[in-house]
C-alpha atoms as a PDB file:
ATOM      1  CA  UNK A   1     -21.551  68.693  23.797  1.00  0.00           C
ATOM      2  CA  UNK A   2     -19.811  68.627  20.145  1.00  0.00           C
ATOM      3  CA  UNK A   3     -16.617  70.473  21.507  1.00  0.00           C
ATOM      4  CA  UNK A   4     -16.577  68.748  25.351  1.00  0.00           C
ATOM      5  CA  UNK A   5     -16.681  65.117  22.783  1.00  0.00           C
ATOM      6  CA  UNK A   6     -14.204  66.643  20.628  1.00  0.00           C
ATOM      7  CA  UNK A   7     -12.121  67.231  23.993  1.00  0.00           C
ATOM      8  CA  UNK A   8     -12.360  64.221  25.667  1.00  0.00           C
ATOM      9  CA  UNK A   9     -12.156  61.662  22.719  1.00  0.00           C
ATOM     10  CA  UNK A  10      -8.425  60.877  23.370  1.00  0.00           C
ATOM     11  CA  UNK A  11      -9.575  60.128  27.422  1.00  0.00           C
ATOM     12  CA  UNK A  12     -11.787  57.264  26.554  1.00  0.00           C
ATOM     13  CA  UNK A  13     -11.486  54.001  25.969  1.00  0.00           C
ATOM     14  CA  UNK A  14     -14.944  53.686  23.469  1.00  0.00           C
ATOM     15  CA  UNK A  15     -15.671  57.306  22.868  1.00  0.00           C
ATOM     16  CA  UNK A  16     -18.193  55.982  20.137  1.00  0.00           C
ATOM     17  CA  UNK A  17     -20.378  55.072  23.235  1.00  0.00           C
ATOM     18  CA  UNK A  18     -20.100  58.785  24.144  1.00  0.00           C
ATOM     19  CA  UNK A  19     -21.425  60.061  20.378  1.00  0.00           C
ATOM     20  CA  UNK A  20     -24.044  57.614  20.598  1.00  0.00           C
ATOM     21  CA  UNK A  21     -25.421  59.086  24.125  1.00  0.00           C
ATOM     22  CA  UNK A  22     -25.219  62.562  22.738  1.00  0.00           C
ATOM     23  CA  UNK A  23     -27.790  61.548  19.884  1.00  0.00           C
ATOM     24  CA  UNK A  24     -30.389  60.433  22.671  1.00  0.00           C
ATOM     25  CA  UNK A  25     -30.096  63.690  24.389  1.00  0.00           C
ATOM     26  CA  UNK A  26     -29.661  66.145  21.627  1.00  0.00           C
ATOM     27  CA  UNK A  27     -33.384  65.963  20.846  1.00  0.00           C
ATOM     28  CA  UNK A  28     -34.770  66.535  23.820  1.00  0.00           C
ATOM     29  CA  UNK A  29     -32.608  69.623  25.304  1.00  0.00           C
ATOM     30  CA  UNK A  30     -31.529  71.066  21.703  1.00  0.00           C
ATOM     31  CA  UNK A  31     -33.375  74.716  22.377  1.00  0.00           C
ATOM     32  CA  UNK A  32     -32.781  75.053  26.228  1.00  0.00           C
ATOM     33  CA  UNK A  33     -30.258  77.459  27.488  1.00  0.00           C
ATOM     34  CA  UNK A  34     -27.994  75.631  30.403  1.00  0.00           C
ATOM     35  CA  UNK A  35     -28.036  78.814  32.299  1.00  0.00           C
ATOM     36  CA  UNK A  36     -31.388  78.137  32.957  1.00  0.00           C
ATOM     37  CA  UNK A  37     -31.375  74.678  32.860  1.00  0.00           C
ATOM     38  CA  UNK A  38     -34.192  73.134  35.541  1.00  0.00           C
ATOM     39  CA  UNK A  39     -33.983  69.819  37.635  1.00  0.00           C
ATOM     40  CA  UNK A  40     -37.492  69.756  36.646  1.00  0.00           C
ATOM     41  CA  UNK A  41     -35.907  69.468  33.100  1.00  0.00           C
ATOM     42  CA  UNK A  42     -33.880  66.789  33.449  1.00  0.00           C
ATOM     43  CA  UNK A  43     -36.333  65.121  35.369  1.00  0.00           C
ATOM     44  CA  UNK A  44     -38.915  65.136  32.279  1.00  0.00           C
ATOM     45  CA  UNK A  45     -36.355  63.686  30.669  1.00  0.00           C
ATOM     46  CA  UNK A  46     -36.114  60.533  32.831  1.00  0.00           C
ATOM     47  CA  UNK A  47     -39.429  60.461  32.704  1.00  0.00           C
ATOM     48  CA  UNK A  48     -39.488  60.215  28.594  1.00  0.00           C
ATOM     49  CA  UNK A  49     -36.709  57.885  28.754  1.00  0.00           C
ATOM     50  CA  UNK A  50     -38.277  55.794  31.076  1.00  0.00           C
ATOM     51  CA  UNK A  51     -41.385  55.740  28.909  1.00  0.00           C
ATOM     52  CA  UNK A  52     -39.566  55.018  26.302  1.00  0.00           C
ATOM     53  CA  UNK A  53     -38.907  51.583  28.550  1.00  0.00           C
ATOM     54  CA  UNK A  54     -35.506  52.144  28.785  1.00  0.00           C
ATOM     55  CA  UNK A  55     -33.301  50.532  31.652  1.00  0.00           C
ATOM     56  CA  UNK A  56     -32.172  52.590  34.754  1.00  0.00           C
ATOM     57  CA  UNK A  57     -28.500  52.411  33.689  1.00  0.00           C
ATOM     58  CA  UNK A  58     -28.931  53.205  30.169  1.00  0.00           C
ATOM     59  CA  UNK A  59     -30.579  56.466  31.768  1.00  0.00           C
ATOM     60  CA  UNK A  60     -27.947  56.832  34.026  1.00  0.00           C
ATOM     61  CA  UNK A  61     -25.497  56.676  31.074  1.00  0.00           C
ATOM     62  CA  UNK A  62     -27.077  59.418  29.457  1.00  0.00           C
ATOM     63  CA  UNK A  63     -27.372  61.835  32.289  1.00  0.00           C
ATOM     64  CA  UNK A  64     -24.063  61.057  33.741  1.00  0.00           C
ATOM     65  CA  UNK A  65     -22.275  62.384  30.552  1.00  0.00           C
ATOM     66  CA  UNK A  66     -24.135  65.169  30.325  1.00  0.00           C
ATOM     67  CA  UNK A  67     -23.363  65.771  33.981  1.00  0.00           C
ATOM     68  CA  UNK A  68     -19.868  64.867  32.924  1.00  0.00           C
ATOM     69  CA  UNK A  69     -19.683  67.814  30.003  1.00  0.00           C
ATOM     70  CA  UNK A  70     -21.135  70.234  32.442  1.00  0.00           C
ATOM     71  CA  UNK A  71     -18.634  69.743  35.032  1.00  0.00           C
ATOM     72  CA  UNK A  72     -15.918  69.600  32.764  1.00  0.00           C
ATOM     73  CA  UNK A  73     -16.900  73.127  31.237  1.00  0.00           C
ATOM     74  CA  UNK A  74     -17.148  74.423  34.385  1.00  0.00           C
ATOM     75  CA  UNK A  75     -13.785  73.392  35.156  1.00  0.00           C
ATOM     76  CA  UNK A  76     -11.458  73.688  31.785  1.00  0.00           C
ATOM     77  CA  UNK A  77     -13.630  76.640  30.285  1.00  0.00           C
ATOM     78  CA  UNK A  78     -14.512  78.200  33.561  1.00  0.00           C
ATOM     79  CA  UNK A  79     -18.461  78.662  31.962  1.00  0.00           C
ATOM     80  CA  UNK A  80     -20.159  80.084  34.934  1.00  0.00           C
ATOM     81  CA  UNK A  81     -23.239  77.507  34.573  1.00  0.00           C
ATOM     82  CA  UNK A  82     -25.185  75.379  37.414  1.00  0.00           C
ATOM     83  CA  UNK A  83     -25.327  72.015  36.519  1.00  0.00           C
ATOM     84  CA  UNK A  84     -28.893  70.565  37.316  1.00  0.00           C
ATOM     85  CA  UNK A  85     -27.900  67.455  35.981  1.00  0.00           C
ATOM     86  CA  UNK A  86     -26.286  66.356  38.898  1.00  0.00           C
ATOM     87  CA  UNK A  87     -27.073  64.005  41.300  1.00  0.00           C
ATOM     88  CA  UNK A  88     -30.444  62.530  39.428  1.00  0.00           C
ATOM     89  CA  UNK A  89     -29.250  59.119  38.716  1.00  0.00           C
ATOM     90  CA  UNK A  90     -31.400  56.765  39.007  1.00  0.00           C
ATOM     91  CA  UNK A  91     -31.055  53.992  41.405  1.00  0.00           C
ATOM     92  CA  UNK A  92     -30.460  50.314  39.507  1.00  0.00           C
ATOM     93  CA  UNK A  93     -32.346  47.053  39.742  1.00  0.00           C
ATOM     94  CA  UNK A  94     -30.296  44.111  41.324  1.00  0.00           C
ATOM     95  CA  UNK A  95     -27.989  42.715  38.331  1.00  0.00           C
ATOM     96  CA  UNK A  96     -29.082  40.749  36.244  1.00  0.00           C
ATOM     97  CA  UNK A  97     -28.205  37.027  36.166  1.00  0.00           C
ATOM     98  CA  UNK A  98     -29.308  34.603  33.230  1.00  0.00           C
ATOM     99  CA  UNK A  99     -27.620  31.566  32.532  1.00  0.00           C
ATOM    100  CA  UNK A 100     -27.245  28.654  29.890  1.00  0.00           C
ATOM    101  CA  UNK A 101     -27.751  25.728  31.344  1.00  0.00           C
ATOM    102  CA  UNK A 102     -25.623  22.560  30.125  1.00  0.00           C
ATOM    103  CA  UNK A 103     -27.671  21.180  27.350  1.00  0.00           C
ATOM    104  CA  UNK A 104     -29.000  24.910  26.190  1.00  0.00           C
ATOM    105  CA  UNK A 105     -25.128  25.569  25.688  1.00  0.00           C
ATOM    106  CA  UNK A 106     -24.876  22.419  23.273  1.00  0.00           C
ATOM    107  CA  UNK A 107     -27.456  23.004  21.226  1.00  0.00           C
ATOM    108  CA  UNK A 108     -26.579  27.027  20.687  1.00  0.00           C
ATOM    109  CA  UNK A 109     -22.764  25.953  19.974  1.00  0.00           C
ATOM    110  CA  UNK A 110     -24.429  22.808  17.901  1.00  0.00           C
ATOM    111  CA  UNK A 111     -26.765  25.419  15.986  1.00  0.00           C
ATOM    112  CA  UNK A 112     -23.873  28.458  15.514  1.00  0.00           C
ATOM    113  CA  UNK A 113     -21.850  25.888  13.960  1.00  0.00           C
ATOM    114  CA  UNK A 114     -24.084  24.933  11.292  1.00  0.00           C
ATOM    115  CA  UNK A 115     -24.103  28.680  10.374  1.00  0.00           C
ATOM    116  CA  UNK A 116     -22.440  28.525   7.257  1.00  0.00           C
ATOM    117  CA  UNK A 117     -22.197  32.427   6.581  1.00  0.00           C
ATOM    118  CA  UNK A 118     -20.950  32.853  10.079  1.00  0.00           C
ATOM    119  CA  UNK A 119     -18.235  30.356  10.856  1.00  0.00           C
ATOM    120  CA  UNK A 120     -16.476  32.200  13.745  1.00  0.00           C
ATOM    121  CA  UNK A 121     -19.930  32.549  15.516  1.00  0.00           C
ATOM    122  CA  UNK A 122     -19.310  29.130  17.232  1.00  0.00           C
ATOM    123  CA  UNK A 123     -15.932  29.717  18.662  1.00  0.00           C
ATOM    124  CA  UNK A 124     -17.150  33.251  19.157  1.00  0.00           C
ATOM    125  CA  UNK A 125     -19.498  31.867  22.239  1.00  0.00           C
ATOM    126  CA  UNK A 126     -17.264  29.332  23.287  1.00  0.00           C
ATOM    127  CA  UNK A 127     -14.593  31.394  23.747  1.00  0.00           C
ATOM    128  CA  UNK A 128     -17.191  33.704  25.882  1.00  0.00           C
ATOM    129  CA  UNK A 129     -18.466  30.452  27.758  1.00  0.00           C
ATOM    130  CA  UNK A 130     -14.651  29.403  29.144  1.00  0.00           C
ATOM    131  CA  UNK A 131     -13.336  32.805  29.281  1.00  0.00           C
ATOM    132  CA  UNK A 132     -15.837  34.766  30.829  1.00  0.00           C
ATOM    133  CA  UNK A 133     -14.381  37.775  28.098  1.00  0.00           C
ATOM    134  CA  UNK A 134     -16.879  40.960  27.159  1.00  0.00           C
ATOM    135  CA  UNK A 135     -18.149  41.108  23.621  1.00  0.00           C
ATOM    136  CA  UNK A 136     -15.192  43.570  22.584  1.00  0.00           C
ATOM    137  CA  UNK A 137     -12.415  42.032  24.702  1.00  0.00           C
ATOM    138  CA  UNK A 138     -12.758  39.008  21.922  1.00  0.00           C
ATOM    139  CA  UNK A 139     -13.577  40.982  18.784  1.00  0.00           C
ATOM    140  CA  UNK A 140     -10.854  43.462  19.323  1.00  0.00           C
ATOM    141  CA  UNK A 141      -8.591  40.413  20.799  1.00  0.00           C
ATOM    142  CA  UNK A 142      -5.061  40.217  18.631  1.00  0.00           C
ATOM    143  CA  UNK A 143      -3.275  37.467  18.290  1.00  0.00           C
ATOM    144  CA  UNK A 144      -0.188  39.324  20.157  1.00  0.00           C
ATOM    145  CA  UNK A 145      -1.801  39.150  23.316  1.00  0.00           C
ATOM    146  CA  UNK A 146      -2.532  35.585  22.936  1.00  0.00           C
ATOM    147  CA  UNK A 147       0.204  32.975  24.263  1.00  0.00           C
ATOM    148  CA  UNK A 148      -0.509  28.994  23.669  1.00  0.00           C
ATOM    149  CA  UNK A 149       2.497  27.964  24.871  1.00  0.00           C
ATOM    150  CA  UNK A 150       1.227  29.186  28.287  1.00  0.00           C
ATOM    151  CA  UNK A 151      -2.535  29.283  27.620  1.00  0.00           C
ATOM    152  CA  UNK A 152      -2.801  32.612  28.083  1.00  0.00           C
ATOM    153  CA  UNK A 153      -4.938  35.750  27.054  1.00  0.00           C
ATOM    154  CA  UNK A 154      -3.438  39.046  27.875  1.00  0.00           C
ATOM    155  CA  UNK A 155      -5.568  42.096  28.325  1.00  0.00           C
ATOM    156  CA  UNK A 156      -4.025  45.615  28.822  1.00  0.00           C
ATOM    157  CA  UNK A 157      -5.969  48.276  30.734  1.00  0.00           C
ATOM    158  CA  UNK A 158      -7.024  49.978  27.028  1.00  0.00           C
ATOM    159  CA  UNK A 159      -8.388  46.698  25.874  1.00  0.00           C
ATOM    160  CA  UNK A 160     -10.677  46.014  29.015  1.00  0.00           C
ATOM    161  CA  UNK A 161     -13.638  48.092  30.674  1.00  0.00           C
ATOM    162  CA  UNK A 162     -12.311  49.064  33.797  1.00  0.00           C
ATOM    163  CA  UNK A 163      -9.502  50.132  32.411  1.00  0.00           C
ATOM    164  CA  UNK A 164      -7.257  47.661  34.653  1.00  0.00           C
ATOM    165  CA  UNK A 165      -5.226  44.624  32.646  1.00  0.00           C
ATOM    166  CA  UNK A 166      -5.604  41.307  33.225  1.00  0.00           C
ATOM    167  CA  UNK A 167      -4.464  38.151  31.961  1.00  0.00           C
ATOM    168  CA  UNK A 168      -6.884  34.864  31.535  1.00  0.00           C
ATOM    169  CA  UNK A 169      -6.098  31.759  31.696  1.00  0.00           C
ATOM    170  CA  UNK A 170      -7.210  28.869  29.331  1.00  0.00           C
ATOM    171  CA  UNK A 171      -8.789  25.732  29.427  1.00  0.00           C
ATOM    172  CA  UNK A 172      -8.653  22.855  27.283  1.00  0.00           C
ATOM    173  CA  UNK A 173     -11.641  24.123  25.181  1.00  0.00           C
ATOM    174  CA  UNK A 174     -10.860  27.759  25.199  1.00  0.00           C
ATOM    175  CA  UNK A 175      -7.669  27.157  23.574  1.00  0.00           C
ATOM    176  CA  UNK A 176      -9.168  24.610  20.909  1.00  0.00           C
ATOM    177  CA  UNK A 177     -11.364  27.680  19.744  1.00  0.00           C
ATOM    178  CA  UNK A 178      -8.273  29.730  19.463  1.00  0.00           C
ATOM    179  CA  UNK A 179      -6.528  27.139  17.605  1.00  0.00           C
ATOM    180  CA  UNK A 180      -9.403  26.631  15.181  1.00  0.00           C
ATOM    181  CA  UNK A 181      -9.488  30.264  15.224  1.00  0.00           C
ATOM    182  CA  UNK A 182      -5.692  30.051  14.367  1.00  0.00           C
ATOM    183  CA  UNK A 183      -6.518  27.738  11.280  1.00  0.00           C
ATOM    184  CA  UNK A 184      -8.998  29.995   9.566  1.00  0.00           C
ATOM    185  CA  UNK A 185      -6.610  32.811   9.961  1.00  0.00           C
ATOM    186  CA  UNK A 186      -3.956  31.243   8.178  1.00  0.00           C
ATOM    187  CA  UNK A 187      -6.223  29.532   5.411  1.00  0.00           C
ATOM    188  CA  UNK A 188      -7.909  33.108   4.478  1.00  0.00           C
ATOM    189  CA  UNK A 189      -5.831  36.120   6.180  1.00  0.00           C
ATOM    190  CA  UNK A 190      -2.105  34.906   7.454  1.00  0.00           C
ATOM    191  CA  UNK A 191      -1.178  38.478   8.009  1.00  0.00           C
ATOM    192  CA  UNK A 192      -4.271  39.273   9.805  1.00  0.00           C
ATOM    193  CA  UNK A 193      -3.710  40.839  13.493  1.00  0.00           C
ATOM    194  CA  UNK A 194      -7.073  39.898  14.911  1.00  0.00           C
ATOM    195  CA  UNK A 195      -8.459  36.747  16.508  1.00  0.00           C
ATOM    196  CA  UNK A 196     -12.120  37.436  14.943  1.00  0.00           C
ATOM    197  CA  UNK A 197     -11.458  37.881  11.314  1.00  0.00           C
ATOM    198  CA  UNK A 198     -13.103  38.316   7.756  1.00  0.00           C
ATOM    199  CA  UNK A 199     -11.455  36.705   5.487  1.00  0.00           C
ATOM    200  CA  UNK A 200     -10.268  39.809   4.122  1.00  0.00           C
ATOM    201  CA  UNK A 201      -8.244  40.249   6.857  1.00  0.00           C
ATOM    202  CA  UNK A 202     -10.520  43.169   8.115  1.00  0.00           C
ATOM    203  CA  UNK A 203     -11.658  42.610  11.909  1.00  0.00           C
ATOM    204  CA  UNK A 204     -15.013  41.131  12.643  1.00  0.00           C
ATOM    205  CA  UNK A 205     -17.279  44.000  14.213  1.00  0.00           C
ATOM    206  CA  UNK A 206     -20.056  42.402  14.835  1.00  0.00           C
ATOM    207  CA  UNK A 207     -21.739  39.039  15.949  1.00  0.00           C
ATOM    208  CA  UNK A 208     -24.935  40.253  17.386  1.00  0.00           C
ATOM    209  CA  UNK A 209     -27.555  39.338  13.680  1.00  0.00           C
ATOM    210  CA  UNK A 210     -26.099  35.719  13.453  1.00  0.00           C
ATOM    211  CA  UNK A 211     -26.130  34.968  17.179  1.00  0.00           C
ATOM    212  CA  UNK A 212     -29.770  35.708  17.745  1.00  0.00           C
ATOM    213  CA  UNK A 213     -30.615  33.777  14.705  1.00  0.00           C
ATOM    214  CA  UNK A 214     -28.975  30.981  16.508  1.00  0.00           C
ATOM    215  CA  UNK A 215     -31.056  31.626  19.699  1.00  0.00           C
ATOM    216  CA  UNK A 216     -34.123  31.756  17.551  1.00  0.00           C
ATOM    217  CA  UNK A 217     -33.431  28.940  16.138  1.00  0.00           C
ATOM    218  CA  UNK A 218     -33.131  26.518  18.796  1.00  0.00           C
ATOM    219  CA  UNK A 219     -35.817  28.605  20.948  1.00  0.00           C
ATOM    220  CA  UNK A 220     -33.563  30.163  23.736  1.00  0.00           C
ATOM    221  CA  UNK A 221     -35.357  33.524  24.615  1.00  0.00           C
ATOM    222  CA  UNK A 222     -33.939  36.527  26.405  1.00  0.00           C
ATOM    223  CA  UNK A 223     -30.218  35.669  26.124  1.00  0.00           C
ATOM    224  CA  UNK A 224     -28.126  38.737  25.161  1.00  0.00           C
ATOM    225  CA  UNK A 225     -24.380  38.171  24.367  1.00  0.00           C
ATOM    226  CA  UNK A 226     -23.116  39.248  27.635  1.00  0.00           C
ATOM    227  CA  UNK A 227     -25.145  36.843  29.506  1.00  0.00           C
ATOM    228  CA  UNK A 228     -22.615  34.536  27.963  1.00  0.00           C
ATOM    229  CA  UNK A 229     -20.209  36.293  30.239  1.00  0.00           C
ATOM    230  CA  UNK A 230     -22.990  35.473  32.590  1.00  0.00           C
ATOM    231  CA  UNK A 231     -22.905  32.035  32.445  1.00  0.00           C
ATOM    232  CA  UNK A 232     -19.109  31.352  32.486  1.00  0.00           C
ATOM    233  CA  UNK A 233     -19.682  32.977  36.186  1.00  0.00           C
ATOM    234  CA  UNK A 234     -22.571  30.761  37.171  1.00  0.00           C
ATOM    235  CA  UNK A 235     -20.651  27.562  35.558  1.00  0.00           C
ATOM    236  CA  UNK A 236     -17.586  28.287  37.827  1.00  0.00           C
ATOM    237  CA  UNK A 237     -19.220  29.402  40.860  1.00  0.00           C
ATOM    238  CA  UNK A 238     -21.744  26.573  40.997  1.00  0.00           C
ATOM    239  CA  UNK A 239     -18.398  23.977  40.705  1.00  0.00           C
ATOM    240  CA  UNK A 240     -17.538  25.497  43.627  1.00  0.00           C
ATOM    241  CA  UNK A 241     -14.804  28.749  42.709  1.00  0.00           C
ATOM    242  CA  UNK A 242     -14.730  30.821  44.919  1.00  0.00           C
ATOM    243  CA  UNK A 243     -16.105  34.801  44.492  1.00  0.00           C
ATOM    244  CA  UNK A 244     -12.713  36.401  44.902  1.00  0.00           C
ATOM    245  CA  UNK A 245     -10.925  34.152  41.924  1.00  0.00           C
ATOM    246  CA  UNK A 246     -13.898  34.820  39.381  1.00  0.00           C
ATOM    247  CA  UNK A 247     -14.070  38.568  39.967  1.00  0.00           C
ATOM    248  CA  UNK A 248     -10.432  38.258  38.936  1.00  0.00           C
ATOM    249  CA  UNK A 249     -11.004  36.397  35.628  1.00  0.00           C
ATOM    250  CA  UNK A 250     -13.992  38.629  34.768  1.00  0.00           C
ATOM    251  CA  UNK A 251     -11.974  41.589  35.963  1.00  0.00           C
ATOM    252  CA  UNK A 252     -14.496  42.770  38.178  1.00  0.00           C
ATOM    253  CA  UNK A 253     -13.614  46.316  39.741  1.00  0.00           C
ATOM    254  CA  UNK A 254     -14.736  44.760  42.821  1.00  0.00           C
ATOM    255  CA  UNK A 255     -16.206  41.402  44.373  1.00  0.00           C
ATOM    256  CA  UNK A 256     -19.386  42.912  44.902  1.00  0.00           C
ATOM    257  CA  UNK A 257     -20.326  43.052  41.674  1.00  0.00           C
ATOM    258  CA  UNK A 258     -19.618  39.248  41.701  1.00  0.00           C
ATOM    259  CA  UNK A 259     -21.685  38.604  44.896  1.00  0.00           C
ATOM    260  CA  UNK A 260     -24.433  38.457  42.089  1.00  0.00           C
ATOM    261  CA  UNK A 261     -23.336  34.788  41.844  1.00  0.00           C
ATOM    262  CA  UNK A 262     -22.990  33.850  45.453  1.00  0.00           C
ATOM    263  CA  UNK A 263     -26.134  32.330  45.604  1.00  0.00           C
ATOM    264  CA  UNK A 264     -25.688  29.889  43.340  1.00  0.00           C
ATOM    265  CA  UNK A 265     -23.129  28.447  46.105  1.00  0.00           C
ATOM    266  CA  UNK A 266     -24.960  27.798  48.980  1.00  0.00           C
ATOM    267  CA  UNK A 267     -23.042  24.341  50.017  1.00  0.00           C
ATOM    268  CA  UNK A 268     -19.864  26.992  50.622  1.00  0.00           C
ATOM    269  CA  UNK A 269     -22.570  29.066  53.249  1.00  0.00           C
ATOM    270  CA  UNK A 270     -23.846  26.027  54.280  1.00  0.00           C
ATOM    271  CA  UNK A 271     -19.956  24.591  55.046  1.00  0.00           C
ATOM    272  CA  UNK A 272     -19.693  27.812  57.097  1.00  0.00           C
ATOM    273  CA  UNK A 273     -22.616  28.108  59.176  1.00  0.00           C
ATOM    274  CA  UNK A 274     -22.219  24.847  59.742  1.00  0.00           C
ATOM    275  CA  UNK A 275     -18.561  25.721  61.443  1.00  0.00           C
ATOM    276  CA  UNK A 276     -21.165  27.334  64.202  1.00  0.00           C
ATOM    277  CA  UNK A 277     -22.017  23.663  65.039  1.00  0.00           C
ATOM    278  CA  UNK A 278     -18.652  22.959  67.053  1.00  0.00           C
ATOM    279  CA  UNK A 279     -18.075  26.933  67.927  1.00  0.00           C
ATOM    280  CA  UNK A 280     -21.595  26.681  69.928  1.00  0.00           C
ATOM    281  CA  UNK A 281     -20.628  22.899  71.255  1.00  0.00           C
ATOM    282  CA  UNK A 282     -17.352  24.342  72.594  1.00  0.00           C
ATOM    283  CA  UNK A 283     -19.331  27.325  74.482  1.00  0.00           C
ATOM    284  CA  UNK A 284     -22.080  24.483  75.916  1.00  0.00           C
ATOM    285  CA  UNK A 285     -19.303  22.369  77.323  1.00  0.00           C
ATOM    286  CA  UNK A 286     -17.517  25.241  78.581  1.00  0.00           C
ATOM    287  CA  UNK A 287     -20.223  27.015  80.399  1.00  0.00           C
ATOM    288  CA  UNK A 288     -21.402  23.449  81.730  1.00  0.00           C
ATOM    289  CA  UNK A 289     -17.722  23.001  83.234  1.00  0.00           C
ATOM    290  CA  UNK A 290     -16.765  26.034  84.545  1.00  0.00           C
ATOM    291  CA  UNK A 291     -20.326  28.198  85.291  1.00  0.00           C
ATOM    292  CA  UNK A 292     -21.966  25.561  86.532  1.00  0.00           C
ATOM    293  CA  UNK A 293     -21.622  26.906  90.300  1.00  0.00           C
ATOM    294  CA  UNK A 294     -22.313  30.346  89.459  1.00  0.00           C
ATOM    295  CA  UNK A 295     -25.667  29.227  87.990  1.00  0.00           C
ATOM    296  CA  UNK A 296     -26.883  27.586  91.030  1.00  0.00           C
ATOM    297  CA  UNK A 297     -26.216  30.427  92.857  1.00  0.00           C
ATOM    298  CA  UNK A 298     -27.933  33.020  90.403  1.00  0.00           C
ATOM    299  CA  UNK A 299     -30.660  30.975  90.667  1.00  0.00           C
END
């Protein structure tokens, strides 16, 4: 696993996500000789993880790399091993939707702003609520790929999960948390590259402590930072966006993993099944007209 991580570090786009897998399975499998590596083995191990309570795709995360290092030894070091790993994922819940609503969004963004030791935290999660943006599409943001003459964010395919870039637009309170970002950069760290700074000029890693101290505080349970992301989604689609123009600012791979959000639209399905109304009026009139004689006869 050391040398396959060692191999493949330059490939990936967070290959700290990688290390941190390897630590979960290194415990478990540190002893066992892949020649003779069971499905019955890596099934004990979804078994532990899943007593552990861990989520189907964090499991899938972990056996799909080692899956992934197996199949890439079998290819690039020709190692004559089966790989038993293969083929065991397991299969996902529906995805997950959870949502601020209105007035929980005020008072988080009232309560993160009081946060004295945290000052970005505020236009940390608006910024997430009117961009739709991952966690590490904003903290890694630089202020190169940010245009306010055209209110624009650009992403390149190395800053952004799917590896694909995309550009997002902004709105009117989007770009006031850039410019207030703006201000704090040139008060503390003018030379500074990053949007989310310290002001030491050092990029802000985390926001995760302060923000659930925020949630705490104003009593918002179960609301992880990417439901943020969440909630930009179920803000746009519910004002009536349609599915193909928000999996295009979220940079969804594909609209399907938008169609998460579709019903929170159902005026648009009701606008099209109501369409029916004059399709199935046309065919009444029609077969009144014109198979009226043909009915008589039949009967």
């Amino acid at each position: 696993m050391l040398k396959y991580l060692q191999s493949t570090a330059s490939e990936k786009r967070a290959p700290e996500r990688d290390v941190y897998v390897v630590k979960q399975l290194k415990p478990f499998f540190t002893g066992m000789e892949l020649g003779t590596l069971k499905r019955s083995d890596t099934r004990a191990y979804i078994d532990k993880r899943k007593a552990d309570g861990m989520a189907a795709a964090t499991i899938n995360r972990e056996i799909g790399l080692f899956s992934a290092a197996i199949n890439y030894a079998r290819r690039e070091w020709d190692w004559n091993i089966p790989n038993n790993v293969e083929g065991m994922l397991q299969k996902k819940p529906e995805g997950r939707v959870r949502s601020l609503t209105l007035i929980e969004a005020r008072q988080l963004l009232e309560e993160a702003e009081k946060h004295l030791r945290s000052p970005l935290l505020v236009h940390f999660i608006r910024l997430a609520l009117n961009t739709g943006c991952r966690k590490n599409e904003m903290l890694k943001l630089e202020w190169c790929r940010v245009d306010l003459k055209a209110n624009l964010i650009f992403l390149e395919g190395s800053n952004t999960k799917n590896g694909k870039r995309r550009s997002i637009p902004l709105n009117v309170e989007a770009r006031a948390a850039l410019l207030d970002l703006a201000r704090y950069r040139a008060e503390h760290c003018p030379d500074s590259p990053w949007v989310f700074v310290h002001p030491n000029g050092e990029r802000l890693q985390a926001v995760a402590k302060a923000y659930k101290g925020a949630l705490k505080r104003v009593g918002i349970e179960d609301f992880r930072i990417h439901d943020l992301r969440h909630t930009c989604a179920s803000w746009l689609v519910t004002a009536g966006v349609q599915l193909p123009a928000v999996r295009d600012l979220l940079g969804h791979s594909s609209v399907q993993m938008t169609e998460r959000y579709a019903h929170l639209s159902p005026e648009n399905v009701r606008a099209a099944v109501s369409a029916l109304d004059g399709v199935a009026q046309n065919c009444h009139t029609n077969f009144n007209l014109t198979n009226l004689g043909k009915t008589k006869a039949l009967i």
